[in-house]
PDB file of N, CA and C in Angstrom:
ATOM      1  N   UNK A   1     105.555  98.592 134.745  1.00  0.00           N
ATOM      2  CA  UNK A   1     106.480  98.004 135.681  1.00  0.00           C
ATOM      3  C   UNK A   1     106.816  96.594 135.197  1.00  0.00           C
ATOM      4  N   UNK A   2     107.857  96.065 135.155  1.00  0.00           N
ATOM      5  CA  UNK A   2     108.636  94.714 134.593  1.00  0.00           C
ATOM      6  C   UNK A   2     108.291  93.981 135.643  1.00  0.00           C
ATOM      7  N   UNK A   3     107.820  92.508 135.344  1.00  0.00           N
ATOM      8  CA  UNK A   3     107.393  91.695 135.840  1.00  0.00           C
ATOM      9  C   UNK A   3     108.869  91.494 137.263  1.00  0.00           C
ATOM     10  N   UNK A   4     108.593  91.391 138.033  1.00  0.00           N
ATOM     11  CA  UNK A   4     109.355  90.779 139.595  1.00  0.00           C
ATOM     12  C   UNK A   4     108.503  90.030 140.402  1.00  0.00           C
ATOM     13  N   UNK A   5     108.813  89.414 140.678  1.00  0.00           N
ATOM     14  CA  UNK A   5     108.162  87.799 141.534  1.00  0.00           C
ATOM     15  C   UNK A   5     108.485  88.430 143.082  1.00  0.00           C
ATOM     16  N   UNK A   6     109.667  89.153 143.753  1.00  0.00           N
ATOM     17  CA  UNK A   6     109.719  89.708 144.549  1.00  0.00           C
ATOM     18  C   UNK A   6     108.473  90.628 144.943  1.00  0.00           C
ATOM     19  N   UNK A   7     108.287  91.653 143.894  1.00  0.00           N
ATOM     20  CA  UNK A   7     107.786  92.663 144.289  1.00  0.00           C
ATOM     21  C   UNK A   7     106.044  91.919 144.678  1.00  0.00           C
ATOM     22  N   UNK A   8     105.706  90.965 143.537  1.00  0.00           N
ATOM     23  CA  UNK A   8     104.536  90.457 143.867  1.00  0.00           C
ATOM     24  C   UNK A   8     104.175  89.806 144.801  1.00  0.00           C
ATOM     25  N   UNK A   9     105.179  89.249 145.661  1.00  0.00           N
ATOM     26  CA  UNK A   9     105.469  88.528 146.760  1.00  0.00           C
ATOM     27  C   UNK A   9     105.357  89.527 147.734  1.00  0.00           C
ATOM     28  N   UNK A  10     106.344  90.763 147.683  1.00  0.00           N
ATOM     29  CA  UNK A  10     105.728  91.512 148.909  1.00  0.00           C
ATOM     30  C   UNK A  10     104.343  92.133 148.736  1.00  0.00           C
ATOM     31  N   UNK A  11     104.036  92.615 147.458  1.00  0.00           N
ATOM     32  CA  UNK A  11     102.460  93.512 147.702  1.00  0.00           C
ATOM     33  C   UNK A  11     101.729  91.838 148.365  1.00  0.00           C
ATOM     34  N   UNK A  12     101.664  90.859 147.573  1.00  0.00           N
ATOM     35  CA  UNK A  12     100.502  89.718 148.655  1.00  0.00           C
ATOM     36  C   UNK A  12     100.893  89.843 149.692  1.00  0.00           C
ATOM     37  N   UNK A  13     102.267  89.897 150.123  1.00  0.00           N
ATOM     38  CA  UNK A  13     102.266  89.790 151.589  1.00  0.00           C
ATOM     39  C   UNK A  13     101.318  90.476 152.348  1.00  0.00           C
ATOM     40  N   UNK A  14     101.916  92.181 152.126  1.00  0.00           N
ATOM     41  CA  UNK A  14     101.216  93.573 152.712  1.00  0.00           C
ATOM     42  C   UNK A  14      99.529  92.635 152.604  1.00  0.00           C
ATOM     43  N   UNK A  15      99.277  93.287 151.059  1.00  0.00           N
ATOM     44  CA  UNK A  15      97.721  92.613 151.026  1.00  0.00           C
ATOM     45  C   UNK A  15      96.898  91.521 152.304  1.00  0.00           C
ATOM     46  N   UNK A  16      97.968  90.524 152.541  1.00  0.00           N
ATOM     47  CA  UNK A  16      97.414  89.573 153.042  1.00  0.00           C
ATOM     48  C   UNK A  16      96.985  90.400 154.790  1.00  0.00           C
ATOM     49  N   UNK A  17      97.999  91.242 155.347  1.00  0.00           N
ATOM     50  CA  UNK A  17      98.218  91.753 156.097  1.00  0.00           C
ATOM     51  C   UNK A  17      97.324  92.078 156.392  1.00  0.00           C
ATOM     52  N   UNK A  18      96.355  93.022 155.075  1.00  0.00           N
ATOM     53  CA  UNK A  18      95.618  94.159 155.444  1.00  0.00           C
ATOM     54  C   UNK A  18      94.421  93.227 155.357  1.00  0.00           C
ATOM     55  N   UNK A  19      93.956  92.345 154.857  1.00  0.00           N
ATOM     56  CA  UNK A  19      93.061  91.410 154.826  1.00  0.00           C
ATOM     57  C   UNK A  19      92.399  90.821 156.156  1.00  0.00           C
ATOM     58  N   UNK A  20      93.987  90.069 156.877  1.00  0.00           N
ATOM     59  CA  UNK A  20      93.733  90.055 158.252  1.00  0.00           C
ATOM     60  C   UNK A  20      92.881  91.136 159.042  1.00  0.00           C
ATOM     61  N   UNK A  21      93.586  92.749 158.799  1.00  0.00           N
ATOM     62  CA  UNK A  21      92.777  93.445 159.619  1.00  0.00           C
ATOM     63  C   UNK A  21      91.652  93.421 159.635  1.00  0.00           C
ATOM     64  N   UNK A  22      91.297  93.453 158.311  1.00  0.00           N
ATOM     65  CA  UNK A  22      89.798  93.531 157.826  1.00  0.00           C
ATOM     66  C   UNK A  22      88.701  92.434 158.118  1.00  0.00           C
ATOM     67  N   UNK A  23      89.469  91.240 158.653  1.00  0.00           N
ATOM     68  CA  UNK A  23      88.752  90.163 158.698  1.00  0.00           C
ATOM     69  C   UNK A  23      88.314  90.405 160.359  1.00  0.00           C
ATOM     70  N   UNK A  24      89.308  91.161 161.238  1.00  0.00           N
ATOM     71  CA  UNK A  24      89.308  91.327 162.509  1.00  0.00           C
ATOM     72  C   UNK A  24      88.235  92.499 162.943  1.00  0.00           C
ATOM     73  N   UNK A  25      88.234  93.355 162.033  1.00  0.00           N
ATOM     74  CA  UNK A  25      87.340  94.987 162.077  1.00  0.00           C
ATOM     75  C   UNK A  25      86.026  94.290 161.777  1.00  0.00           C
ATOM     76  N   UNK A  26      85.935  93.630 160.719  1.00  0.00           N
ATOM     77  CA  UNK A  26      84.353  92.669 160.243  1.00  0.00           C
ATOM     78  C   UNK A  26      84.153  92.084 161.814  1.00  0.00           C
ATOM     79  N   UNK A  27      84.801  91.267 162.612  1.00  0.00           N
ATOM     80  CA  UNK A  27      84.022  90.431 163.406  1.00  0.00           C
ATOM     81  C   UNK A  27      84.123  91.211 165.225  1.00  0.00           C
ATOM     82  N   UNK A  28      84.537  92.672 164.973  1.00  0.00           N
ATOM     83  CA  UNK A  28      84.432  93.702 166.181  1.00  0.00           C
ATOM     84  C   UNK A  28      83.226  93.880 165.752  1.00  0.00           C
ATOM     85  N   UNK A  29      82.832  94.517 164.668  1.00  0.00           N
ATOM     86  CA  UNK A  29      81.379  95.249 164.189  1.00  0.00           C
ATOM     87  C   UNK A  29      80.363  94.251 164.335  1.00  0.00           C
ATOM     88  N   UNK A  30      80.172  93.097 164.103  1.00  0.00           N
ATOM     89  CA  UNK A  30      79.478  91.738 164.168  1.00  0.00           C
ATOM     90  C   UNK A  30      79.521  91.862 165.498  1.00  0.00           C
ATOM     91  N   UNK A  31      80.538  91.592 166.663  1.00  0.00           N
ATOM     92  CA  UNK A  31      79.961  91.421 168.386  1.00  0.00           C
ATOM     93  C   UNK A  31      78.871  93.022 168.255  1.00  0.00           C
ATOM     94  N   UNK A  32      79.897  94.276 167.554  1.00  0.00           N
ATOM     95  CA  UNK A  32      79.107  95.590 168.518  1.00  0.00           C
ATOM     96  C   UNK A  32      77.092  95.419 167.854  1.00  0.00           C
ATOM     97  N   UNK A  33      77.257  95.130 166.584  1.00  0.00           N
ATOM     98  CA  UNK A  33      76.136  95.099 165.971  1.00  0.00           C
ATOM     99  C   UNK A  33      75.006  94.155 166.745  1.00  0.00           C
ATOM    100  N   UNK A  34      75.596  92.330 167.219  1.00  0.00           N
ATOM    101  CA  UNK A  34      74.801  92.272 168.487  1.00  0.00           C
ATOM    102  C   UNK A  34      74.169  92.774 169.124  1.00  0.00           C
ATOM    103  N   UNK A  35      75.151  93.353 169.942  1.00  0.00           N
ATOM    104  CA  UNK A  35      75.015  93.995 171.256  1.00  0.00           C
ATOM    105  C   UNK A  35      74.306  95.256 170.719  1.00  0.00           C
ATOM    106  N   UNK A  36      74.184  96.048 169.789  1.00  0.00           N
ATOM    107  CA  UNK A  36      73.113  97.232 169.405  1.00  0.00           C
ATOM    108  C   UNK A  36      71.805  96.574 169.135  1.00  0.00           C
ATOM    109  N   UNK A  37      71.809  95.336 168.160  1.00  0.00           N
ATOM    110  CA  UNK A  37      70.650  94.800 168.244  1.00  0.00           C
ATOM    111  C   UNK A  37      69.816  94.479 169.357  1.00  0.00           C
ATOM    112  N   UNK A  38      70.352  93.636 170.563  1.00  0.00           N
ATOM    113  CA  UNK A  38      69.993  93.445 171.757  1.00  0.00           C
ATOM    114  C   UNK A  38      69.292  94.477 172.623  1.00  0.00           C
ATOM    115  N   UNK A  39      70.048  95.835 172.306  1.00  0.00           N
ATOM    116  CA  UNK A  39      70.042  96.493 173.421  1.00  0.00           C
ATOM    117  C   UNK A  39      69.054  97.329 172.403  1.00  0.00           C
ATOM    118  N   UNK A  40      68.160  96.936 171.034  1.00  0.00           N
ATOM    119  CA  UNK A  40      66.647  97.804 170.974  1.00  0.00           C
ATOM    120  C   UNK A  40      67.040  98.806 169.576  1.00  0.00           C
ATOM    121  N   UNK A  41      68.464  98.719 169.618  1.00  0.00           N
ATOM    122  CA  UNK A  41      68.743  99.827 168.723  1.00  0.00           C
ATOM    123  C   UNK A  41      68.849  99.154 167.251  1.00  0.00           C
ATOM    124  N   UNK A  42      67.682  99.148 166.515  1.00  0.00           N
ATOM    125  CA  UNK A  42      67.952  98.622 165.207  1.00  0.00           C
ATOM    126  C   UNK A  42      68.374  99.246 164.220  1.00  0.00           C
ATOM    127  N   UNK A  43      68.459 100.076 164.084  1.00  0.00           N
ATOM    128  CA  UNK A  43      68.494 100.780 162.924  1.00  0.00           C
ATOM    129  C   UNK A  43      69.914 101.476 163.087  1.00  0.00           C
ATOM    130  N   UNK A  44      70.576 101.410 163.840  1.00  0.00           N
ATOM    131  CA  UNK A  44      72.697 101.470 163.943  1.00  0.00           C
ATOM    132  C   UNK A  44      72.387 100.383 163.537  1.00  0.00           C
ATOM    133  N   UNK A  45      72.229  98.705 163.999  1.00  0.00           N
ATOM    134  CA  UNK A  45      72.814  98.024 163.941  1.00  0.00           C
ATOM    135  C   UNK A  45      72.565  97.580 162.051  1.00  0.00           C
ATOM    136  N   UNK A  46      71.450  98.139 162.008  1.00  0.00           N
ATOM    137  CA  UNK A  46      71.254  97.364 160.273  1.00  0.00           C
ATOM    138  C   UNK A  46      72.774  97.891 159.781  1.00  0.00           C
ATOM    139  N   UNK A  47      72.819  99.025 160.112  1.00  0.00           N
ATOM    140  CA  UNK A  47      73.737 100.283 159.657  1.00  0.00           C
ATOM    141  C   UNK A  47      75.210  99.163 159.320  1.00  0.00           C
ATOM    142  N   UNK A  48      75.503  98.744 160.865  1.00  0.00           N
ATOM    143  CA  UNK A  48      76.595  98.125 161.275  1.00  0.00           C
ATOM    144  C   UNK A  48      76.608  97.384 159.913  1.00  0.00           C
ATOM    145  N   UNK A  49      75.521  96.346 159.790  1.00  0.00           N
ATOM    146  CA  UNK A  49      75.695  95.013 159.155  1.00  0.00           C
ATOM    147  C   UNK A  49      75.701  95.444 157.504  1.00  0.00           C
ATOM    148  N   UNK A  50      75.583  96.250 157.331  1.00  0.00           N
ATOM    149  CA  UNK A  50      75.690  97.210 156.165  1.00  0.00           C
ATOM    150  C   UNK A  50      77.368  96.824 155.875  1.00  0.00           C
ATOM    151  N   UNK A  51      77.775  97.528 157.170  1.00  0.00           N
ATOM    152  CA  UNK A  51      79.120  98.011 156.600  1.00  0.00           C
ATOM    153  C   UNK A  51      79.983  96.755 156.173  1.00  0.00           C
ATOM    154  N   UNK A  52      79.319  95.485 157.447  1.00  0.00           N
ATOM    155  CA  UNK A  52      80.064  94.337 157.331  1.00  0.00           C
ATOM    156  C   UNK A  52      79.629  93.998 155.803  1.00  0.00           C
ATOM    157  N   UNK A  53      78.416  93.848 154.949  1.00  0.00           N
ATOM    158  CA  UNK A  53      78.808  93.456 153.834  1.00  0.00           C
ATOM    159  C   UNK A  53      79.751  93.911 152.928  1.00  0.00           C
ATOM    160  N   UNK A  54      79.896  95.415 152.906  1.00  0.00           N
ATOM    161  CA  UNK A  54      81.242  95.740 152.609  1.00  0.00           C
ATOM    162  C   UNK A  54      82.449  95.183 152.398  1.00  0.00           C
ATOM    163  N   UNK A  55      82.473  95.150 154.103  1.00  0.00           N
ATOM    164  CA  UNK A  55      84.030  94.582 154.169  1.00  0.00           C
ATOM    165  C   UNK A  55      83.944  92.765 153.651  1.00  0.00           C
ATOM    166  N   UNK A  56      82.740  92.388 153.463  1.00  0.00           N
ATOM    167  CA  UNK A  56      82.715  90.998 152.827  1.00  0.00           C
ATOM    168  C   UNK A  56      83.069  90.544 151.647  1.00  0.00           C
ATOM    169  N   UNK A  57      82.460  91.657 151.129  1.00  0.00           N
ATOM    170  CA  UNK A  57      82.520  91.819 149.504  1.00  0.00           C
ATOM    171  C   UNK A  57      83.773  92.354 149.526  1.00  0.00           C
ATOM    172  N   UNK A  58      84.358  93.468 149.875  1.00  0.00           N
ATOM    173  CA  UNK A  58      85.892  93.711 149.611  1.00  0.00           C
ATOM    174  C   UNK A  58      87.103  92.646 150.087  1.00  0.00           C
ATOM    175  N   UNK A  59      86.638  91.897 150.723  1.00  0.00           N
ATOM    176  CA  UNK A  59      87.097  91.223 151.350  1.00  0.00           C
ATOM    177  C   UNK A  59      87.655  89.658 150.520  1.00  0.00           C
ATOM    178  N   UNK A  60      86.538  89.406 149.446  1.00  0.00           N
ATOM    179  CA  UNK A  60      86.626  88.549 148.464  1.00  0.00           C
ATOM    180  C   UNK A  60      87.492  88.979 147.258  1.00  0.00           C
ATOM    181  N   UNK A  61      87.487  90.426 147.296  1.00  0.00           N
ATOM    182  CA  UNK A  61      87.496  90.880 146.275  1.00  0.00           C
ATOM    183  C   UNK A  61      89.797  90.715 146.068  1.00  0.00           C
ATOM    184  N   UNK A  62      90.003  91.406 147.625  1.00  0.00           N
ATOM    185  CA  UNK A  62      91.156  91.599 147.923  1.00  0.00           C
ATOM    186  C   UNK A  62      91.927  90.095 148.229  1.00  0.00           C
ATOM    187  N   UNK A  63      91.375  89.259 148.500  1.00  0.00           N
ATOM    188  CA  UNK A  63      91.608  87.653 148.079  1.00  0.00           C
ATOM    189  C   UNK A  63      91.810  87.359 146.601  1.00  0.00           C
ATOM    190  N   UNK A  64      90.589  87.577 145.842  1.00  0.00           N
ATOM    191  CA  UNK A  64      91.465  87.244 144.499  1.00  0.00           C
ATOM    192  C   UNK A  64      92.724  88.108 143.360  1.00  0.00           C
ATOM    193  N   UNK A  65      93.096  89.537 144.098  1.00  0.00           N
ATOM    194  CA  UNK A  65      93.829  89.713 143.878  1.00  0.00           C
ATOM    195  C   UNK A  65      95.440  89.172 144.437  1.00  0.00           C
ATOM    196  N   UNK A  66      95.312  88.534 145.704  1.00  0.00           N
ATOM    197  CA  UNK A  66      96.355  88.316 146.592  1.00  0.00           C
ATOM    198  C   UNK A  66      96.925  86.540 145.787  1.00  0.00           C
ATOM    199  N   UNK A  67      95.669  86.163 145.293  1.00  0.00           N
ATOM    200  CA  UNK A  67      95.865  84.993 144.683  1.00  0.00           C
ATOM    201  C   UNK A  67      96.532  84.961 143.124  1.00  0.00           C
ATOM    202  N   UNK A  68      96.296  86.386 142.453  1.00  0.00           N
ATOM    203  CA  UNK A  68      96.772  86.851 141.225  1.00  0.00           C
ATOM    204  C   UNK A  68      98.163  87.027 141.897  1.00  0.00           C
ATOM    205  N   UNK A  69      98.539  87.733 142.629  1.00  0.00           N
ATOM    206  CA  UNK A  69      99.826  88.013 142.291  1.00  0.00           C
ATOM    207  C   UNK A  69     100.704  86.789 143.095  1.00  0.00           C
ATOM    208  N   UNK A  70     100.199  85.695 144.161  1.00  0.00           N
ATOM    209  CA  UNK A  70     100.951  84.568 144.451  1.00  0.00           C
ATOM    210  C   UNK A  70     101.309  83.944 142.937  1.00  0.00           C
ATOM    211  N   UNK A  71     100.046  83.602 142.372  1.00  0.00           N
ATOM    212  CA  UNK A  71     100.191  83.048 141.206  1.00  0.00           C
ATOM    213  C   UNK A  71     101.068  83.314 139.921  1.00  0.00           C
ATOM    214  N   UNK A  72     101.678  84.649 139.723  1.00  0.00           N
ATOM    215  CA  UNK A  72     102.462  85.331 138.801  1.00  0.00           C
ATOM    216  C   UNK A  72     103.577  85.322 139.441  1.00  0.00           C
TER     217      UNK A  72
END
């Protein structure tokens, strides 16, 4: 695909988009994981905090691509 400053402009956009969600889904699972912890249930909640490193690590990951293509 031939370099376009457009097109890289919209995938960061989208990207950034989906980033947001992800930043929003990370800190639902963080209150529910609490509230499982609290309420005795450890072993969902490790589960939970599992997933949040996930989305942490993907989360960095989908940042420095969003920064590659601002940058190009």
């Amino acid at each position: 695909m031939p370099f376009d400053s457009n097109s890289n402009i919209a995938a960061a956009d989208a990207l950034t988009l989906l980033l947001q969600n992800q930043h929003a889904l990370a800190a639902a699972i963080e209150e529910v994981t609490k509230w499982l912890s609290d309420s005795g249930v450890d072993n969902v909640a490790e589960n939970a905090g599992a997933a949040m490193a996930t989305l942490d690590t993907n989360a960095k990951a989908i940042t420095d691509v969003i920064m590659r293509l601002r940058n190009s």
